[in-house]
C-alpha atoms as a PDB file:
ATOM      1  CA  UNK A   1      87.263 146.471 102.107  1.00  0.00           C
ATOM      2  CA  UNK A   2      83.728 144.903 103.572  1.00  0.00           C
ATOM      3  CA  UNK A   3      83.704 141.705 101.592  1.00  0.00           C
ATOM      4  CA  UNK A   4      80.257 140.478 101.226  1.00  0.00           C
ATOM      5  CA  UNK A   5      79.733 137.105 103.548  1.00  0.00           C
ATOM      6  CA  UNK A   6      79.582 133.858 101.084  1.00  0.00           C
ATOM      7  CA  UNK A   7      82.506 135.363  98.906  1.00  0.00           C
ATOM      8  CA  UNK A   8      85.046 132.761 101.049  1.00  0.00           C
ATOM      9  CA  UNK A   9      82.859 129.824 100.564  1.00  0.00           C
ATOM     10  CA  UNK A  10      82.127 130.925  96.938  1.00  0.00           C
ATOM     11  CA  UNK A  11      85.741 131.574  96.174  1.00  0.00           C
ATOM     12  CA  UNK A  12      86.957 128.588  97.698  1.00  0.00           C
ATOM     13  CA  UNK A  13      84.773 125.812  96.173  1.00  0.00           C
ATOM     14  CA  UNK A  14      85.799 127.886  92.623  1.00  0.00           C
ATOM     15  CA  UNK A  15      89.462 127.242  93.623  1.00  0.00           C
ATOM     16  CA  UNK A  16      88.788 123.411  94.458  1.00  0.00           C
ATOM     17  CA  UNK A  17      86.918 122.857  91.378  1.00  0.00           C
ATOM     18  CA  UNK A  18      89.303 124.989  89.158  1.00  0.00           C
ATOM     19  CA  UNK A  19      92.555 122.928  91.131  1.00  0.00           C
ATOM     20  CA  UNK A  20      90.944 119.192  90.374  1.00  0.00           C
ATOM     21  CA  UNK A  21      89.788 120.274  86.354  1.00  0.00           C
ATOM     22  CA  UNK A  22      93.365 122.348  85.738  1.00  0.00           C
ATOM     23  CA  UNK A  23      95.059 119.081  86.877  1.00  0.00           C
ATOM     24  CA  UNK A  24      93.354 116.726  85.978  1.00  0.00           C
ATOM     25  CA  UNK A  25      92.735 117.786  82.694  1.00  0.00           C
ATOM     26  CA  UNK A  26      96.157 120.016  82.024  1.00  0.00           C
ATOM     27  CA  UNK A  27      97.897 118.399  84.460  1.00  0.00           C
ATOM     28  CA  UNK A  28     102.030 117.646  83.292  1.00  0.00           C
ATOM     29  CA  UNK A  29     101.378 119.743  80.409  1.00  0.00           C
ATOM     30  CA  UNK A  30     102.608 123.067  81.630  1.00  0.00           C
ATOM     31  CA  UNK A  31     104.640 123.437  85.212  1.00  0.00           C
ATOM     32  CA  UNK A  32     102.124 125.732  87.406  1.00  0.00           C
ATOM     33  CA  UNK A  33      99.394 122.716  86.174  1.00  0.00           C
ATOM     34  CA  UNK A  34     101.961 120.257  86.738  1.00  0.00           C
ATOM     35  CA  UNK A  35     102.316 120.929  90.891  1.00  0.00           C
ATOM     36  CA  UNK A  36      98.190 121.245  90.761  1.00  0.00           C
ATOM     37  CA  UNK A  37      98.121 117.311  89.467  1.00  0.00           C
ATOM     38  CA  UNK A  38     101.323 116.172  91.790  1.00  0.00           C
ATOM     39  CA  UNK A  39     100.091 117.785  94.955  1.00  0.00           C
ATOM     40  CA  UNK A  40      98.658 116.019  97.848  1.00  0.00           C
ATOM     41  CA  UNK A  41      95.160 116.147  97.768  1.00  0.00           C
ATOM     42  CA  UNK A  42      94.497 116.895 101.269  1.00  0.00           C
ATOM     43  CA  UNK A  43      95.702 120.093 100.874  1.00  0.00           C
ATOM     44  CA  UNK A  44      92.534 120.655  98.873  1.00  0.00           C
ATOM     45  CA  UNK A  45      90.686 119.723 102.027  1.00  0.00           C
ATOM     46  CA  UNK A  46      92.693 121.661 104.218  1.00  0.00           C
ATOM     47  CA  UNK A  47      91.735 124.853 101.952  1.00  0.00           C
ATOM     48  CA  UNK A  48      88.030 124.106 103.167  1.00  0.00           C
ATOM     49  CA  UNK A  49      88.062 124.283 106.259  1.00  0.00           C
ATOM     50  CA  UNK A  50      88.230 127.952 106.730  1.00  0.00           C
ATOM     51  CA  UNK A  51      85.952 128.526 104.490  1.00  0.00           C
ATOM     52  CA  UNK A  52      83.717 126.218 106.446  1.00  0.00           C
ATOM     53  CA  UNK A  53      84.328 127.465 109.838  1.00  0.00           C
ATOM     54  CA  UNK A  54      83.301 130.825 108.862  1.00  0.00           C
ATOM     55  CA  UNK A  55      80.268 130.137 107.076  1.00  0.00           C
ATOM     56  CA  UNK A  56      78.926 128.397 110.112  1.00  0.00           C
ATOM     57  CA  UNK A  57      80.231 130.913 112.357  1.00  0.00           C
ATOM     58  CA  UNK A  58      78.170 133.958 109.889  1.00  0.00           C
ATOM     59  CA  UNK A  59      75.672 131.299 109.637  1.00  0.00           C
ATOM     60  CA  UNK A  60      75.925 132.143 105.487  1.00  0.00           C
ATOM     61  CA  UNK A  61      77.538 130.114 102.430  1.00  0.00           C
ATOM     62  CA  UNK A  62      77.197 126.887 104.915  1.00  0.00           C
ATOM     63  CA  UNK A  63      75.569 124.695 101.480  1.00  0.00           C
ATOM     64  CA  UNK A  64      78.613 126.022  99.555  1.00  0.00           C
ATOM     65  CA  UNK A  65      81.117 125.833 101.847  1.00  0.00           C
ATOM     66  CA  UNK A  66      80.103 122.205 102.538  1.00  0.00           C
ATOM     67  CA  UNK A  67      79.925 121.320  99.087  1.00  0.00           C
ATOM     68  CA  UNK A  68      83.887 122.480  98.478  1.00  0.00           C
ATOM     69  CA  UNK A  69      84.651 120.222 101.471  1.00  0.00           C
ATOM     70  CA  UNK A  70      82.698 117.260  99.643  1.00  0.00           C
ATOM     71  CA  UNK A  71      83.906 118.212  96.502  1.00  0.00           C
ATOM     72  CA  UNK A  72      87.918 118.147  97.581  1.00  0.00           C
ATOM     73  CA  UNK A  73      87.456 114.813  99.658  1.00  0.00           C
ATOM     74  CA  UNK A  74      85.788 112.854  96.592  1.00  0.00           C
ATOM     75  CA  UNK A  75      88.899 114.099  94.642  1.00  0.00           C
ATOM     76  CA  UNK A  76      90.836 113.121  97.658  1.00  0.00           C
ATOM     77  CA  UNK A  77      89.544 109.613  97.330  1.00  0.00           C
ATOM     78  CA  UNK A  78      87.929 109.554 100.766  1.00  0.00           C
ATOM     79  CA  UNK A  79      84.546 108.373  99.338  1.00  0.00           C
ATOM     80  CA  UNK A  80      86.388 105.713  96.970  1.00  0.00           C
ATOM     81  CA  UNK A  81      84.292 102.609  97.651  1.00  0.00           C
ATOM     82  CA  UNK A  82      84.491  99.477  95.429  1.00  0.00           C
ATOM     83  CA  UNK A  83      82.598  96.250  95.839  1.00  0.00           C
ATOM     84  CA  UNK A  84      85.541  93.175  96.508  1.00  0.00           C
ATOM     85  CA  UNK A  85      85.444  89.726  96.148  1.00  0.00           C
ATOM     86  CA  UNK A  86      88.358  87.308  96.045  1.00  0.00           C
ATOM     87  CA  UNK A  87      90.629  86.514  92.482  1.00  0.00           C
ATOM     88  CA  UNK A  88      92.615  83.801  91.553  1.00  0.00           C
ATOM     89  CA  UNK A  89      95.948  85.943  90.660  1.00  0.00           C
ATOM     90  CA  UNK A  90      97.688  87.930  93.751  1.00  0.00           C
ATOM     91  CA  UNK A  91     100.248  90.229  92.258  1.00  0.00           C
ATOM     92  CA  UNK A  92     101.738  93.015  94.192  1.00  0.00           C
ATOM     93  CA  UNK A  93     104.145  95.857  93.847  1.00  0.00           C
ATOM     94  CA  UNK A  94     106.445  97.036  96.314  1.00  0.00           C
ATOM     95  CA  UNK A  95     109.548  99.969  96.605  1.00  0.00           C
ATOM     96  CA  UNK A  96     111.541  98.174  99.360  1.00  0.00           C
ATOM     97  CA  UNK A  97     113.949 101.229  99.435  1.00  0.00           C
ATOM     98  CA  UNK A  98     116.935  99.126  99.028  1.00  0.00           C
ATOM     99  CA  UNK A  99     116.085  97.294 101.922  1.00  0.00           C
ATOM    100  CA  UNK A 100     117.172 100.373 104.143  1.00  0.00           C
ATOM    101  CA  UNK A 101     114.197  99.440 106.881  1.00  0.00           C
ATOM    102  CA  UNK A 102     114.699  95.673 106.702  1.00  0.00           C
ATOM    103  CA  UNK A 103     116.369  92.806 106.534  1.00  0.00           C
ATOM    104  CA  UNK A 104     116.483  90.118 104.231  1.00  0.00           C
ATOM    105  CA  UNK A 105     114.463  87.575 106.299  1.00  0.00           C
ATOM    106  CA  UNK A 106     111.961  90.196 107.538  1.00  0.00           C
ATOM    107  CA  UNK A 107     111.158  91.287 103.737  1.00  0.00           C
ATOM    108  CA  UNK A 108     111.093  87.488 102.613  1.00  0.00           C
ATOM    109  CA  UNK A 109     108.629  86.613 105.503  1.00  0.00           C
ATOM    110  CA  UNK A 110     106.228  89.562 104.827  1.00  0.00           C
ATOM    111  CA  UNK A 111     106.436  88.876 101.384  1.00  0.00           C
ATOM    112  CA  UNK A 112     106.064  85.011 101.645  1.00  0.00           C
ATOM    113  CA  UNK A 113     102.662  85.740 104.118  1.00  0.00           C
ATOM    114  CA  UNK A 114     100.697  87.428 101.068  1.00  0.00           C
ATOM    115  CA  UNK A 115     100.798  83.860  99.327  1.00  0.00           C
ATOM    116  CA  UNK A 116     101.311  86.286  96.021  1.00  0.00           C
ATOM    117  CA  UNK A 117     101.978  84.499  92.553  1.00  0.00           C
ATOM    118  CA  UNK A 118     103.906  87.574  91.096  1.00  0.00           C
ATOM    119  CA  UNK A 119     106.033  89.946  93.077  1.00  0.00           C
ATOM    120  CA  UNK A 120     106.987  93.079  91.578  1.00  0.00           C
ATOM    121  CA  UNK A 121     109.943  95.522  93.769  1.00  0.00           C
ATOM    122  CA  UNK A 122     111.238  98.590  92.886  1.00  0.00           C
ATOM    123  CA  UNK A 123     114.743 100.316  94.189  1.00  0.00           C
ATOM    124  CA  UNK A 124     115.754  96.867  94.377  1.00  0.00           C
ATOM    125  CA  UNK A 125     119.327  97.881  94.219  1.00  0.00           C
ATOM    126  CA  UNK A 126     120.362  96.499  97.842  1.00  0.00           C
ATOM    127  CA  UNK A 127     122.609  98.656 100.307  1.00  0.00           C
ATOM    128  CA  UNK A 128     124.066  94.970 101.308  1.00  0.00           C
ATOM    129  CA  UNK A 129     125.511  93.244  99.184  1.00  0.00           C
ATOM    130  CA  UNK A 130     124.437  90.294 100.580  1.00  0.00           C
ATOM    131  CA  UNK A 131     120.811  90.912 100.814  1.00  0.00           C
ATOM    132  CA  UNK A 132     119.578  89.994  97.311  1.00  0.00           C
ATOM    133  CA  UNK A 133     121.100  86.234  97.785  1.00  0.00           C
ATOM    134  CA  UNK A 134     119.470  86.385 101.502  1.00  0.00           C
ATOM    135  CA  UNK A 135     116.175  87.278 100.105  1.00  0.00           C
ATOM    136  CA  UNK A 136     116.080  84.926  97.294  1.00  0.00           C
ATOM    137  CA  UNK A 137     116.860  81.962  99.610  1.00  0.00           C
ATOM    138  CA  UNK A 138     113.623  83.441 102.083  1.00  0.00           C
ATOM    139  CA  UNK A 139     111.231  82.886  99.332  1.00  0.00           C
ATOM    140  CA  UNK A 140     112.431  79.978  97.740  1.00  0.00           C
ATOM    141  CA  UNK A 141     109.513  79.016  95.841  1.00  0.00           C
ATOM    142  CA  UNK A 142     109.713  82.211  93.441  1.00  0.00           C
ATOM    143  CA  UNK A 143     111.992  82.609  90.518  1.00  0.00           C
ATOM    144  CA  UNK A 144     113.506  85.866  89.984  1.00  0.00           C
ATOM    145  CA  UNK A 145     114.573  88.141  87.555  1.00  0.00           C
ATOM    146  CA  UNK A 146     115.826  92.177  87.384  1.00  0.00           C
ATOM    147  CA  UNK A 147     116.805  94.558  85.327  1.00  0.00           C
ATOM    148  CA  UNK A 148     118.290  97.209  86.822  1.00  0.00           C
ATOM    149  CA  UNK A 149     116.853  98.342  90.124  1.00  0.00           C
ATOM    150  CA  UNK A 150     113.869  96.790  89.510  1.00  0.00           C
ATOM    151  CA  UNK A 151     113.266  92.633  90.292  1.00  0.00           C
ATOM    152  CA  UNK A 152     109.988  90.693  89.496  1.00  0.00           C
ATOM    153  CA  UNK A 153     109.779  87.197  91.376  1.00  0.00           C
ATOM    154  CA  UNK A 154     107.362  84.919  90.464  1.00  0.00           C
ATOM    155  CA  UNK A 155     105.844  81.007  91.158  1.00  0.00           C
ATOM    156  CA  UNK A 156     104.195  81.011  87.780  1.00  0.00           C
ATOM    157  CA  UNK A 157     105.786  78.975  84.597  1.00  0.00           C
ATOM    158  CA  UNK A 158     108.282  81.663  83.450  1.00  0.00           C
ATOM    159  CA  UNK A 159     108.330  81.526  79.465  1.00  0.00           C
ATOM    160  CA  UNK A 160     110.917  84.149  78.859  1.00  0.00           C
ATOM    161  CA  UNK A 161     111.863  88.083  79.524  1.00  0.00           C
ATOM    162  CA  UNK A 162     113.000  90.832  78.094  1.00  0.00           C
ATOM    163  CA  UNK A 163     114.659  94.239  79.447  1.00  0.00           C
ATOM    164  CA  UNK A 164     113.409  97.668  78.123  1.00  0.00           C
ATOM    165  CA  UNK A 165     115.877 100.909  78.407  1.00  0.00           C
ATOM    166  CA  UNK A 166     114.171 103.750  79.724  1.00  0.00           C
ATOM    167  CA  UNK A 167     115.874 107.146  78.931  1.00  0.00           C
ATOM    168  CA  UNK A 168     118.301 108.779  81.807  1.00  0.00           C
ATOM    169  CA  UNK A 169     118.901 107.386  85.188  1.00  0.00           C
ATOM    170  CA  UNK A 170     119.959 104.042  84.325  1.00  0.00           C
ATOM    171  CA  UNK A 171     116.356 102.533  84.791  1.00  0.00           C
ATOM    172  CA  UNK A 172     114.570  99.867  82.516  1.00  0.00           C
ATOM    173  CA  UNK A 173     111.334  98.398  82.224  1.00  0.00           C
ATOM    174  CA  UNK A 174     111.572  94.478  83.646  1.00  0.00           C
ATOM    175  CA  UNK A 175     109.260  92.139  81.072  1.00  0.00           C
ATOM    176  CA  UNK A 176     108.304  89.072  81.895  1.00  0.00           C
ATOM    177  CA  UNK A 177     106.234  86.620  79.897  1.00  0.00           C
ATOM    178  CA  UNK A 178     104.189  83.927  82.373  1.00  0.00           C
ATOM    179  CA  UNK A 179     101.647  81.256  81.807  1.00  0.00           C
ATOM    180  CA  UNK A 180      98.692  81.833  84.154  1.00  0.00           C
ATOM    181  CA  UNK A 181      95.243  79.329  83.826  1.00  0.00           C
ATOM    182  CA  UNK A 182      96.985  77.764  80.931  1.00  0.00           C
ATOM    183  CA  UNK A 183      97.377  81.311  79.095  1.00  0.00           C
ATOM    184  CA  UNK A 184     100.143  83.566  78.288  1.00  0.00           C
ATOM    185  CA  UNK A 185     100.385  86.657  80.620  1.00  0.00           C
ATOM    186  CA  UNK A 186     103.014  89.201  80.420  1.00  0.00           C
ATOM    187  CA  UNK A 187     103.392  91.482  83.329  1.00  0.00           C
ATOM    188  CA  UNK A 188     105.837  94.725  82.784  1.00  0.00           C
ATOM    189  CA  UNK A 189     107.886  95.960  86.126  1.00  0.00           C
ATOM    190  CA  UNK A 190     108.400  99.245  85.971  1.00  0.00           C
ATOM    191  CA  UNK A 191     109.804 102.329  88.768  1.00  0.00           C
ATOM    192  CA  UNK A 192     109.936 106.054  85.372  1.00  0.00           C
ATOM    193  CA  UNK A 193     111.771 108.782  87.302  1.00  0.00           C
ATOM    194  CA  UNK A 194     109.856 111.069  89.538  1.00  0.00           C
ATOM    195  CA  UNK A 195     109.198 114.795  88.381  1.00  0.00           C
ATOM    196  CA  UNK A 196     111.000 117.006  90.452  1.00  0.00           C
ATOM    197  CA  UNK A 197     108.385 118.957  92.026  1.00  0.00           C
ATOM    198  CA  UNK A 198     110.434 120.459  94.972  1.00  0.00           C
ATOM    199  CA  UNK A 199     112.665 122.070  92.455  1.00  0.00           C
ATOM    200  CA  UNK A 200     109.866 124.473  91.434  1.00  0.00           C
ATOM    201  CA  UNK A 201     110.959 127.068  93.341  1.00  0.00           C
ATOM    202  CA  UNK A 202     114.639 127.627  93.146  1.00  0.00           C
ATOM    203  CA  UNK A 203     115.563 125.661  90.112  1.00  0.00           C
ATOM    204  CA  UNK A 204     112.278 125.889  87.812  1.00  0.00           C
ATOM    205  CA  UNK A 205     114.614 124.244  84.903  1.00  0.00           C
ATOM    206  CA  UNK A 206     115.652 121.012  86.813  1.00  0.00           C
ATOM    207  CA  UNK A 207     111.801 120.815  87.646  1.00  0.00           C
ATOM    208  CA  UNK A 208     111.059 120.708  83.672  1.00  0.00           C
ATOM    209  CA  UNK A 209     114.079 118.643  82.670  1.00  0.00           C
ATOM    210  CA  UNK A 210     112.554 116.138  85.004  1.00  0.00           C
ATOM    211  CA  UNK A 211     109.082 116.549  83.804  1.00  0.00           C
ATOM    212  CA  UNK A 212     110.537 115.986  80.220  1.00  0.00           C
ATOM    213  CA  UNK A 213     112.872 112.829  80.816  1.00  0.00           C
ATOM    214  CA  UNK A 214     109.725 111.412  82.831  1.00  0.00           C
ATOM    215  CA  UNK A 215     107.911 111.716  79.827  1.00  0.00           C
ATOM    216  CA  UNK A 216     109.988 109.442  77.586  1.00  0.00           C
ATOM    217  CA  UNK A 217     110.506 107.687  79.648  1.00  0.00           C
ATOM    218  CA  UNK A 218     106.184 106.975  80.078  1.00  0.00           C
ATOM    219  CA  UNK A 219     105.866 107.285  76.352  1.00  0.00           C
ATOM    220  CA  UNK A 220     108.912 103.976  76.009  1.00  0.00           C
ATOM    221  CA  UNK A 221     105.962 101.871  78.583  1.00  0.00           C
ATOM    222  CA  UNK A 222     102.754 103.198  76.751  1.00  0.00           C
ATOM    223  CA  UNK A 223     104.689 101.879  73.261  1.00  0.00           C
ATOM    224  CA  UNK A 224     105.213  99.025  75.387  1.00  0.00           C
ATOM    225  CA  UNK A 225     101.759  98.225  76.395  1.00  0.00           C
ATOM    226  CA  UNK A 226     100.059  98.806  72.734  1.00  0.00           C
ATOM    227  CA  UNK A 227     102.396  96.564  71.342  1.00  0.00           C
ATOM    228  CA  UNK A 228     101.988  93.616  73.746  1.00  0.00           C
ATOM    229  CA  UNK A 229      99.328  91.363  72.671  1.00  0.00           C
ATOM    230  CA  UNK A 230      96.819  89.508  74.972  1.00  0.00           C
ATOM    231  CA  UNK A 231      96.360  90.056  79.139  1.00  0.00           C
ATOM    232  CA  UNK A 232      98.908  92.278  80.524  1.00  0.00           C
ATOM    233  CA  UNK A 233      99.575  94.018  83.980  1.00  0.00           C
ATOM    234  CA  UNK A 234     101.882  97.050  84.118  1.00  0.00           C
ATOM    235  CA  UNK A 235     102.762  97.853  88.186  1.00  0.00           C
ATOM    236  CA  UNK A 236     105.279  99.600  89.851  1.00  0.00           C
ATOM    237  CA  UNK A 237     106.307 103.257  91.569  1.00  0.00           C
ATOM    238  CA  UNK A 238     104.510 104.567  88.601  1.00  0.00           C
ATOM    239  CA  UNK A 239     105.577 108.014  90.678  1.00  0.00           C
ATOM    240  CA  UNK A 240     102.327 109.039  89.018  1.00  0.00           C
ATOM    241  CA  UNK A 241      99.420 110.292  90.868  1.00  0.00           C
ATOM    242  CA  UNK A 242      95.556 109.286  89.525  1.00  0.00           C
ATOM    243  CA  UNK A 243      94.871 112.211  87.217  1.00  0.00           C
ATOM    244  CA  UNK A 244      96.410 114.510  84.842  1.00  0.00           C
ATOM    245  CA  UNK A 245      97.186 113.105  80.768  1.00  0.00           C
ATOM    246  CA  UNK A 246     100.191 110.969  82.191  1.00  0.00           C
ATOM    247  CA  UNK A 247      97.905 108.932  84.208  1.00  0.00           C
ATOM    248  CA  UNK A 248      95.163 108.895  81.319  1.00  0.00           C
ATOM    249  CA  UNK A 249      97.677 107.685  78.843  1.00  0.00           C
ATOM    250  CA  UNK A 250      98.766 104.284  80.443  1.00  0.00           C
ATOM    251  CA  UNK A 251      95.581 103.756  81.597  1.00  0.00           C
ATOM    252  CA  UNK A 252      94.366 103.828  78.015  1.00  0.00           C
ATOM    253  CA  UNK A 253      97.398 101.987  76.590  1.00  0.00           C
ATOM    254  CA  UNK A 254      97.156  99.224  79.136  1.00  0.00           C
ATOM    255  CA  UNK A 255      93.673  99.262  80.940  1.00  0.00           C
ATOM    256  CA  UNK A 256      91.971 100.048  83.820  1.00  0.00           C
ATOM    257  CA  UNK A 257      93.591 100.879  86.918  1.00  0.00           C
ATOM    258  CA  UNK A 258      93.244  97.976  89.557  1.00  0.00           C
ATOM    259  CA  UNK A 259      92.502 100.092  92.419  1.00  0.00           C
ATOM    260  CA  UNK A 260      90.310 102.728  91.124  1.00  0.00           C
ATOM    261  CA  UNK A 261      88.204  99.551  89.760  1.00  0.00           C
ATOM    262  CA  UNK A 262      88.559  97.315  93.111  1.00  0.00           C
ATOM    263  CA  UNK A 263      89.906  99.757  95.682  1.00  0.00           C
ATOM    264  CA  UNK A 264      88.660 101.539  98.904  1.00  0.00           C
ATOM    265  CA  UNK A 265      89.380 104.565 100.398  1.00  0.00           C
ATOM    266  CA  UNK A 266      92.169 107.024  98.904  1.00  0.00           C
ATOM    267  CA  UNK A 267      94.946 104.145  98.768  1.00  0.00           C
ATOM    268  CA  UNK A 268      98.147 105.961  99.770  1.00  0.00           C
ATOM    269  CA  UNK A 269     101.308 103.853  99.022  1.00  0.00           C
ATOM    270  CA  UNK A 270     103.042 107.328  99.760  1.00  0.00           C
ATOM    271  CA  UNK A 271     102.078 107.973 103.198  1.00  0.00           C
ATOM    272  CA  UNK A 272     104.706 110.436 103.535  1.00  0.00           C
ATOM    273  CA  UNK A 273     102.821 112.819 101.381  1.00  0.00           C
ATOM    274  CA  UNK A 274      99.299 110.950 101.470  1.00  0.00           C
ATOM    275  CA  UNK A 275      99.528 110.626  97.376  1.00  0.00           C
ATOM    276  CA  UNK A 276      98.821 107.313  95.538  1.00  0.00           C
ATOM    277  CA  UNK A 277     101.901 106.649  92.536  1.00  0.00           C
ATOM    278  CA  UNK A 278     102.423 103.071  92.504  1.00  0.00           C
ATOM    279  CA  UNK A 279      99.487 101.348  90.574  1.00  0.00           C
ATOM    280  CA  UNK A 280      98.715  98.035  88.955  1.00  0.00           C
ATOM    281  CA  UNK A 281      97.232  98.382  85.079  1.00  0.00           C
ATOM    282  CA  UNK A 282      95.747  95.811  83.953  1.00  0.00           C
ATOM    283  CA  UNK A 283      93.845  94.593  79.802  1.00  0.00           C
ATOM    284  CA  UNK A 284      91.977  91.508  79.782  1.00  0.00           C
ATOM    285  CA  UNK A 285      91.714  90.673  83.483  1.00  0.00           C
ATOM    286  CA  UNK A 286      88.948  91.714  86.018  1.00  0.00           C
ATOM    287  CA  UNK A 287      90.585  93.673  88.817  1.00  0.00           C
ATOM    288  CA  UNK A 288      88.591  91.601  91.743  1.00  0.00           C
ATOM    289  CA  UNK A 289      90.176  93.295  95.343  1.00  0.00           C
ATOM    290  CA  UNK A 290      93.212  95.857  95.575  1.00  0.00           C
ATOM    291  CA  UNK A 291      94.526  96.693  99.331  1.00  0.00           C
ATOM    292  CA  UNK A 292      97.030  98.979 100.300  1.00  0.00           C
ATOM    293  CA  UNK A 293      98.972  97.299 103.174  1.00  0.00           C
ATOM    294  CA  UNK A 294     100.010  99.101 106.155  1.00  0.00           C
ATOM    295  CA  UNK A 295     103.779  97.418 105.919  1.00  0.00           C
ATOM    296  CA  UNK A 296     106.816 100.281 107.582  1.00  0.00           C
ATOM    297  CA  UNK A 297     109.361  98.148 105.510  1.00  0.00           C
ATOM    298  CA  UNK A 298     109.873 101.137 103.313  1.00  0.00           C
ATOM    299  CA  UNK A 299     108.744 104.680 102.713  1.00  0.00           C
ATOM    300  CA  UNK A 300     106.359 103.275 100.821  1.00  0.00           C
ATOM    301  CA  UNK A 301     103.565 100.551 101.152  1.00  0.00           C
ATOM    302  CA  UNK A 302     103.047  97.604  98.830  1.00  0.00           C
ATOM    303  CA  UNK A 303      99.522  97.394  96.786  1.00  0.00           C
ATOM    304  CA  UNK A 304      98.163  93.881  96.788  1.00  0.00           C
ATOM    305  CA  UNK A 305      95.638  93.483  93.721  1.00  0.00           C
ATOM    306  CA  UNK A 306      93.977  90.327  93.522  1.00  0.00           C
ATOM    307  CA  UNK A 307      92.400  89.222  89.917  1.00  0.00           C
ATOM    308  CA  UNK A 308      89.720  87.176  88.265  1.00  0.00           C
ATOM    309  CA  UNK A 309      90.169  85.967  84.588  1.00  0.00           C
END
């Protein structure tokens, strides 16, 4: 069947729009919008380019076709521009991975260079036994604290902390109360389960247990957050990507996201699969720069958000 010239274009900037609003909007709600939210987003540029190369090609549907291409990369984040300016408070979050790509003095030294006041890691669970002892000694100006396989270190006054269960997979929420510019601050260090998005294939059930557990899990931090007075930050693997209710929901219990508000370009801390799922959260502190740094200590990168009161 002849189809009529601008149908590709058409049909694909239909497809990008209908891909961004089912996830974003639908998102963990039901499994088929579940993989729309959790996918990479270049796949939505990918998509374009066909659609592109044969508009110009038939010399038809080139406006449209360009217009799904713009459409996908601003969902992509690859117009995300924010104006920066330096903060007072460096906090960043990091999956180290157990350590698997480093050692103990490499970590400590990276980490040490950022000059960060709170450290938040994630699968902090060494492979060596020997490596958490190693690492505390190469920053020896932090105090720190786990729960878990999660470990916040910090140089601020440490007033107390407190350990939150999160349903399944032996995982808790790490709390920390601080004093920061003469004020309490309580930062929450946190790494909920990933959803199993692999599974939805050949084992559609394991795919919605995870998607379920990951959920209470979400819905133990978002009780969390409302309940905890004054300025807060809520970081970790988040294993969340920026859309879909999940992401809405802690960014209304908690606040804005720091690198959606100070943040340029799509900020992958996955670069495996070019997705963005560990964030910083922030209520009653000014996001003032967020960088994602190009560290190979891990599969994933650390996000650096520096803050203003």
């Amino acid at each position: 069947m002849r189809v009529h010239l601008p149908a590709l274009p058409i049909l694909t900037l239909i497809l990008v729009a209908l891909a961004w609003a089912l996830g974003d909007l639908i998102g963990e709600r039901t499994l088929p919008t579940l993989l729309l939210a959790y996918a990479p987003p270049l796949l939505w540029v990918l998509l374009c380019l066909p659609a592109l190369a044969w508009a110009a090609w038939r010399r038809r549907g080139r406006g449209v076709a360009l217009a799904a291409l713009l459409l996908a990369a601003w969902g992509a984040g690859l117009f995300h521009w924010r104006p920066q300016q330096p903060g007072t408070l460096r906090v960043v979050t990091f999956n180290v991975l157990g350590g698997a790509r480093t050692s103990p003095a490499g970590l400590g030294a990276a980490l040490r260079a950022l000059n960060a006041d709170v450290i938040l890691l994630q699968e902090a669970r060494f492979h060596d036994p020997t490596f958490e002892a190693r690492l505390r000694a190469a920053l020896p100006a932090y105090r720190a604290v786990r729960a878990q396989e999660v470990m916040t270190l910090t140089r601020l006054p440490l007033l107390g902390t407190d350990t939150r269960p999160l349903p399944g997979l032996d995982r808790a929420a790490l709390v920390t109360r601080l004093r920061w510019e003469g004020r309490p601050l309580t930062v929450v260090n946190a790494h909920p389960g990933a959803t199993q998005v692999s599974a939805a294939l050949h084992d559609p059930a394991r795919l919605r247990r995870s998607r379920d557990l990951r959920a209470a899990q979400l819905d133990v931090l978002t009780a969390l957050a409302r309940a905890t007075p004054g300025p807060l930050i809520l970081g970790g693997d988040l294993n969340t990507p920026p859309r879909g209710p999940a992401y809405r929901a802690l960014r209304q219990a908690v606040g804005p996201d720091a690198f959606q508000r100070a943040g340029r370009g799509p900020g992958w801390t996955y670069p495996g699969l070019r997705l963005r799922i560990d964030h910083q959260f922030s209520r009653d502190l000014c996001p003032a720069r967020a960088r994602v740094l190009s560290w190979t200590l891990s599969d994933h990168r650390p996000l650096l958000v520096e803050y203003r009161p």
